[in-house]
C-alpha atoms as a PDB file:
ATOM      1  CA  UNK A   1       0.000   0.000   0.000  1.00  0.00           C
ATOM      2  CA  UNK A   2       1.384   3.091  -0.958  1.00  0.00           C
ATOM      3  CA  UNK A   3       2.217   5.693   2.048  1.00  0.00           C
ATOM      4  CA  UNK A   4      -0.883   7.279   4.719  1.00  0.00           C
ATOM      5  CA  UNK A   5      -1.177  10.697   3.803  1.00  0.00           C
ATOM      6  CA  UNK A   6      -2.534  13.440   6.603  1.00  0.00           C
ATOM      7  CA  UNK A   7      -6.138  12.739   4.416  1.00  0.00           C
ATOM      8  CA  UNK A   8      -5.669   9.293   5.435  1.00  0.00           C
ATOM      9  CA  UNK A   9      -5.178  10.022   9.059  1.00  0.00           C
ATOM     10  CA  UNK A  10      -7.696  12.726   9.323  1.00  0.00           C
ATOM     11  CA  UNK A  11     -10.151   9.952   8.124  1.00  0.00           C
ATOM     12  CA  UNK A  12      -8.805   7.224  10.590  1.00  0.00           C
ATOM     13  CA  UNK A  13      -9.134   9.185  13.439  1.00  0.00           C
ATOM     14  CA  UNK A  14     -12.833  10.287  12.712  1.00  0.00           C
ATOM     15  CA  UNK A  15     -14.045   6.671  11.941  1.00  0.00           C
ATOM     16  CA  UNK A  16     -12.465   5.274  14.952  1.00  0.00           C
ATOM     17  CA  UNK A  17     -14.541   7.819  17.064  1.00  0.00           C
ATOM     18  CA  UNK A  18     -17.189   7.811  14.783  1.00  0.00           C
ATOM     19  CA  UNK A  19     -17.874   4.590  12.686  1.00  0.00           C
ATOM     20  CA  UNK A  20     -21.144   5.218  11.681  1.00  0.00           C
ATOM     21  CA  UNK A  21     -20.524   8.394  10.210  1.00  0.00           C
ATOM     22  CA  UNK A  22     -21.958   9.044   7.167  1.00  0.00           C
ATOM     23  CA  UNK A  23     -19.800   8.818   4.004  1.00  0.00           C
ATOM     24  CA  UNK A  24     -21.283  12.750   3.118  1.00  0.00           C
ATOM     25  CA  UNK A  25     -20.501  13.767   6.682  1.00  0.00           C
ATOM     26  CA  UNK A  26     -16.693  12.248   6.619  1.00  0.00           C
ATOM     27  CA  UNK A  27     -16.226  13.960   3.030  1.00  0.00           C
ATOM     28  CA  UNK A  28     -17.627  17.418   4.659  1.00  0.00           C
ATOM     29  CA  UNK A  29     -15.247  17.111   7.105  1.00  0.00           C
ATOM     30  CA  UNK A  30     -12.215  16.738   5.701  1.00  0.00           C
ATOM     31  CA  UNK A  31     -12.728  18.587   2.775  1.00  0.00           C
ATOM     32  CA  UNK A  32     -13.123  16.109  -0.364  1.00  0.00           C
ATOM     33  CA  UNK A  33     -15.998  14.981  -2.493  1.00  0.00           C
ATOM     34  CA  UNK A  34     -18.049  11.659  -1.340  1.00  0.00           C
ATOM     35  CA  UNK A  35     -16.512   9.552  -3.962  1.00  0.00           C
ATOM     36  CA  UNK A  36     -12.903  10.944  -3.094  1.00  0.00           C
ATOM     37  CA  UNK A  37     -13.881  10.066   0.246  1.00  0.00           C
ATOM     38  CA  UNK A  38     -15.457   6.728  -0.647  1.00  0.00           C
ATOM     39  CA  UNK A  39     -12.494   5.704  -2.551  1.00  0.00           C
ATOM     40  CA  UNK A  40      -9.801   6.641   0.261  1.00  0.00           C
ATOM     41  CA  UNK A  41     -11.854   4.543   2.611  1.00  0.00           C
ATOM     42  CA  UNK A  42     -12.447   1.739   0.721  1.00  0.00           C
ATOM     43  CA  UNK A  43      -8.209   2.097  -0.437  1.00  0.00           C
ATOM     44  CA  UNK A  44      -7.755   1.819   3.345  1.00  0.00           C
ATOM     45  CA  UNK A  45     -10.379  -1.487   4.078  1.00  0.00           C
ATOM     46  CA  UNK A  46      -8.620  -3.287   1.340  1.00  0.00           C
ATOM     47  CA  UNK A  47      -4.915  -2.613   2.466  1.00  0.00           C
ATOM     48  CA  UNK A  48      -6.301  -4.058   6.084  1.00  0.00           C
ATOM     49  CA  UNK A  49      -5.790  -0.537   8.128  1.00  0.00           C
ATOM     50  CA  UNK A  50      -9.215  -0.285   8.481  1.00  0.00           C
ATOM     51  CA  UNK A  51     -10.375  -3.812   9.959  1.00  0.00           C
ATOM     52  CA  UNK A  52     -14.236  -3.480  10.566  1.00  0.00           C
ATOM     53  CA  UNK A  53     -16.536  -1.380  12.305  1.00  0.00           C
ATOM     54  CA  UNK A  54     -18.665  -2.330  15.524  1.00  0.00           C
ATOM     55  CA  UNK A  55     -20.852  -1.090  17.961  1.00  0.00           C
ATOM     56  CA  UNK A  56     -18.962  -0.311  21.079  1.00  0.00           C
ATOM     57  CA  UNK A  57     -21.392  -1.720  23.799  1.00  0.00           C
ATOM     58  CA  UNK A  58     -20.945  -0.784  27.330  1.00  0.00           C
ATOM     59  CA  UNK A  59     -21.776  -2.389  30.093  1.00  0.00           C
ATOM     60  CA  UNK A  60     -25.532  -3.832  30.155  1.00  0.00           C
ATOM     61  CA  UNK A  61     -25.749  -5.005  33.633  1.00  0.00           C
ATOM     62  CA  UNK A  62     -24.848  -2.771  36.677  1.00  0.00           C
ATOM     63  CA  UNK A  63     -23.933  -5.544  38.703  1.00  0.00           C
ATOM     64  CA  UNK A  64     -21.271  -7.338  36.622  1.00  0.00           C
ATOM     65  CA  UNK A  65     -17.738  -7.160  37.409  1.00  0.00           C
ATOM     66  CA  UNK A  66     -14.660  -7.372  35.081  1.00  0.00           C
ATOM     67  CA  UNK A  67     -11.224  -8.228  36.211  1.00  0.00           C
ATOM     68  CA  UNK A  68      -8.372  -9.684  34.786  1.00  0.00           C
ATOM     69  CA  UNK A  69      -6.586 -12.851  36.143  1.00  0.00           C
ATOM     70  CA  UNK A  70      -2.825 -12.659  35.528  1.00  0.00           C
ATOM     71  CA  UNK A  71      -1.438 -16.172  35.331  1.00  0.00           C
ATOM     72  CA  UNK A  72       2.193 -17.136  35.345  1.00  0.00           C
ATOM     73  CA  UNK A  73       2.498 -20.826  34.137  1.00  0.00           C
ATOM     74  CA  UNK A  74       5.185 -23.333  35.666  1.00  0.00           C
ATOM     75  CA  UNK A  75       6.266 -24.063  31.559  1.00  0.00           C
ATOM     76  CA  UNK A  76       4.354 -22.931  28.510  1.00  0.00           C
ATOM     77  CA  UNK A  77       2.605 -23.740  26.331  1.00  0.00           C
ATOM     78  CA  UNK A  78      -0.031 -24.826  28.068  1.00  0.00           C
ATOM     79  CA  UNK A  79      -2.743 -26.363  26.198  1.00  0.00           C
ATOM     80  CA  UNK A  80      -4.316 -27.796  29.137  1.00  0.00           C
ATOM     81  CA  UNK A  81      -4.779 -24.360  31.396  1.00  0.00           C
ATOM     82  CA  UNK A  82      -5.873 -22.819  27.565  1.00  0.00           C
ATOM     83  CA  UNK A  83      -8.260 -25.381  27.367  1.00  0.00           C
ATOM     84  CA  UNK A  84     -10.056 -25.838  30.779  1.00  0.00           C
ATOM     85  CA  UNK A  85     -10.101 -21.288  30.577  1.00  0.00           C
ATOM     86  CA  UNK A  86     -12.133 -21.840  27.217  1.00  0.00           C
ATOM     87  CA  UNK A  87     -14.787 -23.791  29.272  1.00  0.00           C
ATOM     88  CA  UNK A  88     -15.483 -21.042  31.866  1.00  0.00           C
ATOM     89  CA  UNK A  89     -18.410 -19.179  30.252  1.00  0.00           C
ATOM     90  CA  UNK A  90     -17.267 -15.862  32.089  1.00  0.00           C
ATOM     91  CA  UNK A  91     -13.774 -15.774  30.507  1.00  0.00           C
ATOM     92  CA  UNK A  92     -13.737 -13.080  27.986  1.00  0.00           C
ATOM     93  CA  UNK A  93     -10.366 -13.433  26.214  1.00  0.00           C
ATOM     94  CA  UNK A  94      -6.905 -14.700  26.616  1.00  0.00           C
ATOM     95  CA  UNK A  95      -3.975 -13.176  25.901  1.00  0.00           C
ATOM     96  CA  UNK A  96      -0.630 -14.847  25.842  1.00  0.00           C
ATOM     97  CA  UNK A  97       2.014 -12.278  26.886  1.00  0.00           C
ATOM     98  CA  UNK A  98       6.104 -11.961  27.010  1.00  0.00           C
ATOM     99  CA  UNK A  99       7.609 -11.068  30.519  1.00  0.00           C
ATOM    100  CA  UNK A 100       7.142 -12.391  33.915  1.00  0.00           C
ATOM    101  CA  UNK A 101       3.497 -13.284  33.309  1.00  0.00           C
ATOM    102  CA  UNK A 102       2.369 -15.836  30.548  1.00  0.00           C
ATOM    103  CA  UNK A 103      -0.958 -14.778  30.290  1.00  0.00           C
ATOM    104  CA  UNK A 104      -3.831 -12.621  31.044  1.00  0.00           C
ATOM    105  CA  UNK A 105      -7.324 -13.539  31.187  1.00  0.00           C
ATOM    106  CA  UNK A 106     -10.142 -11.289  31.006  1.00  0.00           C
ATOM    107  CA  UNK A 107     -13.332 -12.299  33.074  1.00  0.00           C
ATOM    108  CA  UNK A 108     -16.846 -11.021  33.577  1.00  0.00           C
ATOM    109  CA  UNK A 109     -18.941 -11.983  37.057  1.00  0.00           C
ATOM    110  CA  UNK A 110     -22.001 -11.503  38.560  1.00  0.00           C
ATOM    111  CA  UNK A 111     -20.514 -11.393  42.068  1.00  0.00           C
ATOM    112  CA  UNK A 112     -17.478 -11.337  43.664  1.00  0.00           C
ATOM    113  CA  UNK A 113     -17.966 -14.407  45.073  1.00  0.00           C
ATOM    114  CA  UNK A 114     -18.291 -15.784  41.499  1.00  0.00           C
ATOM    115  CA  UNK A 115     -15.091 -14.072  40.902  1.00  0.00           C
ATOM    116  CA  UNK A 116     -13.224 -15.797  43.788  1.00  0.00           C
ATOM    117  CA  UNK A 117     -14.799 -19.034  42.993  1.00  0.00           C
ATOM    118  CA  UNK A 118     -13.224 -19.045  39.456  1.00  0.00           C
ATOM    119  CA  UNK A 119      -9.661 -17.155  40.827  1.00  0.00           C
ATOM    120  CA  UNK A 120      -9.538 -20.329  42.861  1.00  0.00           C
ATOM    121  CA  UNK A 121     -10.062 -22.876  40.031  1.00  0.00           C
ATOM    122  CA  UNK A 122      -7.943 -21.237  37.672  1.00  0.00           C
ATOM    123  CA  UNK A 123      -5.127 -21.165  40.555  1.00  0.00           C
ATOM    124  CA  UNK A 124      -5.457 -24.895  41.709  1.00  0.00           C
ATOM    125  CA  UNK A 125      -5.233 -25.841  37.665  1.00  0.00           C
ATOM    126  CA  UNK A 126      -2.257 -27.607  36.657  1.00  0.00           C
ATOM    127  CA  UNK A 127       0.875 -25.744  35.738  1.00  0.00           C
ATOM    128  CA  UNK A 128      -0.258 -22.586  37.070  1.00  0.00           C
ATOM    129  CA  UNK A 129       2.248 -21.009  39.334  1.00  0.00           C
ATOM    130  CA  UNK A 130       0.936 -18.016  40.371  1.00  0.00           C
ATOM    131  CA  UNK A 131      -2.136 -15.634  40.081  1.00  0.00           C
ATOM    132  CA  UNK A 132      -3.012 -12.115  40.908  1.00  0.00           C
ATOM    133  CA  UNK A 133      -6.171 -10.579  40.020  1.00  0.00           C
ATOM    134  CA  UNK A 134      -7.120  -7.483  39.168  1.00  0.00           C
ATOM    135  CA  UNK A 135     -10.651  -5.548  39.497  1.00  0.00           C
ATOM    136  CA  UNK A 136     -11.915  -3.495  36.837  1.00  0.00           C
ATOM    137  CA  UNK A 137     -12.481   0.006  38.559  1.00  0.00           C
ATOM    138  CA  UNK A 138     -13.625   1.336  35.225  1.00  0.00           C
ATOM    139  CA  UNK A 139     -12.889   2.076  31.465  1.00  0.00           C
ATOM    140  CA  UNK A 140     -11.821   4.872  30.151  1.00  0.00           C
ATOM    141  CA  UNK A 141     -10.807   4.080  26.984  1.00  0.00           C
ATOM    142  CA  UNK A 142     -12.066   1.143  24.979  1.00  0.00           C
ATOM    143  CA  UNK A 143     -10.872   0.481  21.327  1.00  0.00           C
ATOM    144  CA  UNK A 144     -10.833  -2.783  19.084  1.00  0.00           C
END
């Protein structure tokens, strides 16, 4: 793809606050004609810069907490601990991570009883040496 011009970035940082703009609206803004517009955004989708575009849902329920378990393994990979994670219906996502930790899970609980329940199966699992969790407080920022 050839180089990102300041057009390009001017239109990348609307959509990602704005994905549902619409394609008159974006070429209003930065100053082109819809189908300039409509071909610099579709230029961009192709060459993979621009991924998709979602709805950014917050929270629904006012009583759910998110935390993230940070796991250090005894030896990686660990298929098992990857597997028996993918079972828990409030695991999010897993990331595996360079560094002292191996990998950090992201949960979602109705309680925090729920949330120690499934800290203490993750940490009693096979191969996992240590765990710390962390409590969601809030989020302030919140991209894909």
């Amino acid at each position: 793809m050839q180089d990102i011009d300041a057009i390009d970035r001017t239109i990348l940082s609307i959509l990602s606050r704005e994905a549902r703009i619409p394609m008159k609206s974006l070429a209003g803004r930065i100053g082109l004609s819809r189908s300039a517009t409509t071909e610099r955004v579709t230029r961009l989708e192709k060459a993979g810069i621009i991924r998709g575009y979602r709805a950014d849902i917050g929270q629904l329920e006012e009583g759910q907490i998110q935390a993230f378990l940070l796991v250090t393994l005894q030896r990686t990979p660990s298929i098992g601990v990857l597997d028996r994670l993918a079972g828990f219906s409030s695991v999010r996502k897993v990331s595996s991570v360079s560094g002292q930790l191996d990998l950090v899970v992201e949960v979602e609980v109705g309680s925090i009883n729920a949330l120690n329940e499934l800290r203490n199966e993750v940490a009693t699992m096979d191969n996992v040496e240590d765990l710390t969790t962390s409590i969601v407080l809030r989020r302030d920022i919140e991209r894909s």
